[in-house]
Protein backbone atom coordinates (compact mmCIF):
# COMPACT_ATOMS: atom_id res chain seq x y z
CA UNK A 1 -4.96 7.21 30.84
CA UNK A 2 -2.96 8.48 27.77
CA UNK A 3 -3.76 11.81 25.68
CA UNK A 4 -2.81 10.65 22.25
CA UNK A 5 -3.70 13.80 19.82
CA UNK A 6 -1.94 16.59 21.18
CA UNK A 7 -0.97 20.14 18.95
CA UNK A 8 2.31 21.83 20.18
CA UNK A 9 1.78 24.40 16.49
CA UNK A 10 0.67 27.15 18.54
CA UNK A 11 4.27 27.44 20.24
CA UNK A 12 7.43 26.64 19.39
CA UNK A 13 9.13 23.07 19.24
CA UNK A 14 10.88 23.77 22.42
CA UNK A 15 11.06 22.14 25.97
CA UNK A 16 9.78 24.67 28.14
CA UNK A 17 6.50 24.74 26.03
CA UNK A 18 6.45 21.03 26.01
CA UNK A 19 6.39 21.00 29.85
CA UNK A 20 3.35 23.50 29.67
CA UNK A 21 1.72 20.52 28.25
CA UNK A 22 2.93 17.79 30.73
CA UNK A 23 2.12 19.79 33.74
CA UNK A 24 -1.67 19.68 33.10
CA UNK A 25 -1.11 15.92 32.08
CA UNK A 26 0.20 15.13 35.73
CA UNK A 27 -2.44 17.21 36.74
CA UNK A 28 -5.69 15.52 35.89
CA UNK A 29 -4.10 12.06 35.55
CA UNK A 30 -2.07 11.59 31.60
CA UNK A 31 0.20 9.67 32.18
CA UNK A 32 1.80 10.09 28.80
CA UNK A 33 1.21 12.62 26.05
CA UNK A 34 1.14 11.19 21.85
CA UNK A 35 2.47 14.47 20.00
CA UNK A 36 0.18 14.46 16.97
CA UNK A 37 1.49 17.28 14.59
CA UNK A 38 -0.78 18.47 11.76
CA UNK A 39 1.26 16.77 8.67
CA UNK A 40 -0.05 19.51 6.49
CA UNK A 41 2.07 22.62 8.11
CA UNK A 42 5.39 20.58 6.58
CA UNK A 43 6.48 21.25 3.26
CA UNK A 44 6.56 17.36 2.76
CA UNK A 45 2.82 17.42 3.01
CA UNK A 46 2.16 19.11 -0.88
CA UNK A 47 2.55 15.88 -2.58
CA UNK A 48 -0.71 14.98 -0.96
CA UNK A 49 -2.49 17.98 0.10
CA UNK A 50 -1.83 21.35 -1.25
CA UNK A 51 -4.17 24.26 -1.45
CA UNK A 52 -4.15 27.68 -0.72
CA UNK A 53 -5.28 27.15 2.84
CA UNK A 54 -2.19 24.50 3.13
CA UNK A 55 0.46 26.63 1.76
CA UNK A 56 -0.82 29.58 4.02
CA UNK A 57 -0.27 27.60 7.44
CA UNK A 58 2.57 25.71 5.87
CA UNK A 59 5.33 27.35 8.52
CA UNK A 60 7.05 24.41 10.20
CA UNK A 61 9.42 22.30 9.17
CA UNK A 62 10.15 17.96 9.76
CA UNK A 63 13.33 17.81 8.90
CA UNK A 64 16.29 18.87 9.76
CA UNK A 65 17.64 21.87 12.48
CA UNK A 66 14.60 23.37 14.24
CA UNK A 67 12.16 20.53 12.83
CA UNK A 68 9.55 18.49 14.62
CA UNK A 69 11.52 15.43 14.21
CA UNK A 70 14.69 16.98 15.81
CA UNK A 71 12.76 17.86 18.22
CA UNK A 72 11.14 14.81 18.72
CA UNK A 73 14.94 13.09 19.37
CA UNK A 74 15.84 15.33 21.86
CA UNK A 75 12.40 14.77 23.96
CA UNK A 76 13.10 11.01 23.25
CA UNK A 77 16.80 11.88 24.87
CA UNK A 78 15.01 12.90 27.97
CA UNK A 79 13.20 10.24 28.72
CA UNK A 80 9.73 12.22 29.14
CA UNK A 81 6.38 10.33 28.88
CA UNK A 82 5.62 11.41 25.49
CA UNK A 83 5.31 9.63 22.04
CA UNK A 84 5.39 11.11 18.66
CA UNK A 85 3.41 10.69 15.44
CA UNK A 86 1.83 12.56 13.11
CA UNK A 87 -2.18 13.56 12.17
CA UNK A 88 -1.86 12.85 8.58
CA UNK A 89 -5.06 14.17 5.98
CA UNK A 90 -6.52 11.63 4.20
CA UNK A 91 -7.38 12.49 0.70
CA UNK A 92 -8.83 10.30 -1.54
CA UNK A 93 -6.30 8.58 -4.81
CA UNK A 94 -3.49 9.61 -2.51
CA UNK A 95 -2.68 6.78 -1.27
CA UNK A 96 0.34 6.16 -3.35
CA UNK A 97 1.98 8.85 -2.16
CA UNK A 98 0.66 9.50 1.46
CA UNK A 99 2.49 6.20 1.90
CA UNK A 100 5.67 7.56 0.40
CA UNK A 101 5.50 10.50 2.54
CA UNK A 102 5.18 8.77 5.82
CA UNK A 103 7.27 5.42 5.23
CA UNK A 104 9.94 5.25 8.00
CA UNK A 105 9.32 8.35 10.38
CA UNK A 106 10.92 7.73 13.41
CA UNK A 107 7.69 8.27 14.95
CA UNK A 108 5.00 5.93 17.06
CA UNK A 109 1.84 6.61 15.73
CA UNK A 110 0.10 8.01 12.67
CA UNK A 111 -3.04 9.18 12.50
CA UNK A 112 -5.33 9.73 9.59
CA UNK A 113 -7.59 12.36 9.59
CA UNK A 114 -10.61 13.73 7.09
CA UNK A 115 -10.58 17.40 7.41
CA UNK A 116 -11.68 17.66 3.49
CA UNK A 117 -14.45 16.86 0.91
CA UNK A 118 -12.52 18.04 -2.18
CA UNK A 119 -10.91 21.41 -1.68
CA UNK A 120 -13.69 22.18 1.09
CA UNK A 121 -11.96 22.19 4.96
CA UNK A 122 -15.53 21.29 6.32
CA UNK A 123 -14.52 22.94 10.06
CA UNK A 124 -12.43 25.77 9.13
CA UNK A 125 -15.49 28.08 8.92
CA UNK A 126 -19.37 28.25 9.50
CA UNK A 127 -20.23 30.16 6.93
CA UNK A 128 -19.18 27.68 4.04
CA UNK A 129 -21.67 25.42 5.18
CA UNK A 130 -23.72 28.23 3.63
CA UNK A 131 -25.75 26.45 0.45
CA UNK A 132 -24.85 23.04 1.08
CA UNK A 133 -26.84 19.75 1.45
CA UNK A 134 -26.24 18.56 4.80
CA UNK A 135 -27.21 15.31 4.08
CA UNK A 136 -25.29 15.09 0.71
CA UNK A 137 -22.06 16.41 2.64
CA UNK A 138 -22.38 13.45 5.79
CA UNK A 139 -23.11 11.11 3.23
CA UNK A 140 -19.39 12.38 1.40
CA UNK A 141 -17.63 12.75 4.52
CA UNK A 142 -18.50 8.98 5.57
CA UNK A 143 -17.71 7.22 2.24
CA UNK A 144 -14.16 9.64 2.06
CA UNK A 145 -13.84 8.52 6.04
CA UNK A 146 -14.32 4.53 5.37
CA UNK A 147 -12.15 4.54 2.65
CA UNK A 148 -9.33 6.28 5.10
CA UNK A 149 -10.20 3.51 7.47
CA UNK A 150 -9.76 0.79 4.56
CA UNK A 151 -6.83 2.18 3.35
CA UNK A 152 -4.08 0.59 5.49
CA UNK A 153 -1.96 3.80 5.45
CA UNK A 154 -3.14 4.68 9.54
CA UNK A 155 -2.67 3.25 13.03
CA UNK A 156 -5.33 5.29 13.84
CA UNK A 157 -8.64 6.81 12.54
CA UNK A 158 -8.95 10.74 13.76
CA UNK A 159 -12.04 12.05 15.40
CA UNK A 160 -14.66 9.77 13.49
CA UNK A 161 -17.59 12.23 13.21
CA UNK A 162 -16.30 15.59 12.93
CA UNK A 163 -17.95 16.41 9.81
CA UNK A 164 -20.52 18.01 12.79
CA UNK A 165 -17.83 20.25 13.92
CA UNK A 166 -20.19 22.82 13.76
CA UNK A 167 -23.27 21.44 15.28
CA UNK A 168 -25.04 20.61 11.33
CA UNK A 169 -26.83 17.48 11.13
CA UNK A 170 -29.19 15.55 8.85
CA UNK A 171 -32.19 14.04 10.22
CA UNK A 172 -31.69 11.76 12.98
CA UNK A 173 -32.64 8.28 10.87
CA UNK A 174 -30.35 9.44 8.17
CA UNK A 175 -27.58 10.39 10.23
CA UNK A 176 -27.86 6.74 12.42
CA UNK A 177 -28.18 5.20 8.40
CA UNK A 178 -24.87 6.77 7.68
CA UNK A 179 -23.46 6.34 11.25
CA UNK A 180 -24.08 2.52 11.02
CA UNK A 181 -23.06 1.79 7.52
CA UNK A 182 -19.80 3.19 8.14
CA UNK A 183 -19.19 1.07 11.37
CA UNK A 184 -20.03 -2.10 9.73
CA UNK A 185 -17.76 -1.41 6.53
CA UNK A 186 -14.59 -0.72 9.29
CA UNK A 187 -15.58 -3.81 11.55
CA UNK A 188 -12.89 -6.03 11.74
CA UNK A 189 -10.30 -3.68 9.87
CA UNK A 190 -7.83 -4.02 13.01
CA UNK A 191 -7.09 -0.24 12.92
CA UNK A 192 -7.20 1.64 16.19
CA UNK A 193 -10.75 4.04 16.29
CA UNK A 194 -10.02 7.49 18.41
CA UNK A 195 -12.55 8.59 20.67
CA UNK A 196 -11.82 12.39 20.70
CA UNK A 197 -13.03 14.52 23.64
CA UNK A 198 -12.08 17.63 21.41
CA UNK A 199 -15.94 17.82 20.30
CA UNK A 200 -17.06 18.56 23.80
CA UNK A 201 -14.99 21.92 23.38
CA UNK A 202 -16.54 22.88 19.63
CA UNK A 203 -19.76 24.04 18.72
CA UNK A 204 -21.54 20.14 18.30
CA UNK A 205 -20.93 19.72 22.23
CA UNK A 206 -20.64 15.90 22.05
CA UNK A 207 -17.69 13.66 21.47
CA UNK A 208 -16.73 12.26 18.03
CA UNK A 209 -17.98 10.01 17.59
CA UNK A 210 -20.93 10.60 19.23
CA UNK A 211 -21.86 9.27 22.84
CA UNK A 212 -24.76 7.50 21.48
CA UNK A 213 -22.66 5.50 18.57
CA UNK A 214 -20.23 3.96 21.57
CA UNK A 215 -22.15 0.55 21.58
CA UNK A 216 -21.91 0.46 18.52
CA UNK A 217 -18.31 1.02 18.37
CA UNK A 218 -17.62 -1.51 20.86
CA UNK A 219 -19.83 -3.94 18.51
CA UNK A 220 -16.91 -3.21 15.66
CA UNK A 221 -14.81 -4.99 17.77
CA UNK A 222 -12.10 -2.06 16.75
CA UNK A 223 -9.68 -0.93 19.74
CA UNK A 224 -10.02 2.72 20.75
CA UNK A 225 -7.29 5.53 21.85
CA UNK A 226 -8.91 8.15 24.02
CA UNK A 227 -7.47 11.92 22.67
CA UNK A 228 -8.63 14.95 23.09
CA UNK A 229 -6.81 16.55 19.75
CA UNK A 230 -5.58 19.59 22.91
CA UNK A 231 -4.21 22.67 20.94
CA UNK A 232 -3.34 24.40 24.08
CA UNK A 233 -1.93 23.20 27.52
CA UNK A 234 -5.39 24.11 29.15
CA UNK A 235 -6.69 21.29 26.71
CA UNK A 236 -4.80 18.10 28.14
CA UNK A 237 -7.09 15.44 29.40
CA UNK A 238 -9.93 17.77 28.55
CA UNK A 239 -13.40 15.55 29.83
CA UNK A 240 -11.22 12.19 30.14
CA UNK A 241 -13.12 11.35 33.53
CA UNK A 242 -17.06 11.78 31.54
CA UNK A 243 -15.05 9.86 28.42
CA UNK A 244 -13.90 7.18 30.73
CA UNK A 245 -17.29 6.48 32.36
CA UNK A 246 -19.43 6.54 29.14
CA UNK A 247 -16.68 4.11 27.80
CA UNK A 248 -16.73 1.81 30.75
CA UNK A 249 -20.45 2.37 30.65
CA UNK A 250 -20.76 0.93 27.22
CA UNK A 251 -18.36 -2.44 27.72
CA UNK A 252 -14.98 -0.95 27.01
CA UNK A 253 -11.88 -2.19 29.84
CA UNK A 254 -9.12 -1.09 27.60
CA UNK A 255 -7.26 1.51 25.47
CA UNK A 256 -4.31 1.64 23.36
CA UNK A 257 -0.25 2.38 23.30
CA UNK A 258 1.54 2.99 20.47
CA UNK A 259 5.49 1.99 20.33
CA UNK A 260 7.09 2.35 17.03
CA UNK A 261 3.83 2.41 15.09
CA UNK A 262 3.30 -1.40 17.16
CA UNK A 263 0.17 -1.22 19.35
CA UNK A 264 -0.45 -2.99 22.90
CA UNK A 265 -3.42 -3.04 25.14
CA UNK A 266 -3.64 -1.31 28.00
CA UNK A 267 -6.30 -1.25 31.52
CA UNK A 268 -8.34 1.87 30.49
């Protein structure tokens, strides 16, 4: 299998740390990494995201000496199983220039990523969850994530779901209403859905999206990247062998690979 959302942020962009990474890959069975970089610590992010939060984890830079993509050319140099992209936010009449931003990275994959309802970061922190309508905030969060979906700007959709990061939910018949509304506006899109392990790690405890929305996903006819959005070498592969069952389980044979931004098929 292939771990395609992987953080190297909390280290430097240097080999040694890399391998960190790749040893727990050959460990428990990755056979190749995807380097997804938050797009938001770059200054070249502020066109389309930029609020205090942003500009106070904005440390790394793209371009030029020391910068991701640098990096990125001397892994490529190497030969090492890894591919490189980006986790890009999506935010809403953006477009224009999220496109701008990202047109001709030397990079394999993007993907795109609601972290955001307005200036609210919905899983930075518990407590702002404080006061708000949990039903009014899914119901946001899906309409925000299907337009992401819609918007052509991604090769992949990022951890469908997350808006439960922290284990709040509406009712279960409204959350299935807003589950299923958004899978049958993406149906057919073509873009690649992630299933992201990373959820078993935070407070929710299940994958996003959920385990019990994976018929459903395999209904969209959308092809799937297994991830599990590691921001740590511990993290690598984290619950791949559950993931792989419950995907095999629900009528899934095969994942994806990303080339220069160009997708293939692969035995899952």
């Amino acid at each position: 299998m292939f771990d395609y959302h992987v953080h190297l942020h909390r280290g430097p962009y240097a080999l040694d740390w890399l391998d960190r990474f790749l040893d727990t890959a050959r460990q428990v069975g990755v056979a190749e990494l995807g380097i997804a970089e938050h797009f938001h610590f770059f200054r070249e992010s502020f066109p389309i995201l930029d609020n205090d939060f942003v500009r106070r984890h904005t440390e790394r830079r793209l371009n030029g000496p020391g910068g991701y993509l640098a990096f990125i050319e001397e892994v490529r140099s190497r030969g090492l199983p890894v591919k490189a992209g980006l986790e890009v936010d999506y935010v809403p009449e953006k477009e224009l220039e999220t496109a701008q931003a990202i047109r001709g990275l030397p990079i394999d994959f993007v993907i795109g990523s609601v972290h955001w309802i307005g200036d609210w970061g919905f899983d930075l922190d518990p407590r702002s969850w404080e006061g708000r309508s949990v039903a009014e905030s899914y119901g946001r969060y899906y309409t925000i994530l299907a337009r992401a979906a819609e918007s052509g700007l991604f090769d992949i959709l990022g951890h469908p779901g997350n808006i439960g990061y922290f284990g709040h939910r509406p009712p279960a018949p409204l959350l299935e209403e807003f589950e299923g509304r958004f899978f049958k506006r993406v149906s057919g899109l073509g873009l690649c859905l992630e299933i992201n392990s990373g959820g078993l790690r935070r407070p929710c405890r299940h994958l996003f999206p959920r385990e019990e929305t994976l018929s459903e996903v395999r209904r969209t006819g959308l092809p799937i990247v297994v991830s599990s959005d590691a921001h740590g070498p511990e993290e690598v592969g984290y619950g791949f062998t559950r993931v792989r069952a419950l995907l095999r389980n629900a009528g899934f044979a095969e994942t994806s690979r990303f080339t220069n931004r160009q997708r293939t098929l692969v035995t899952l």
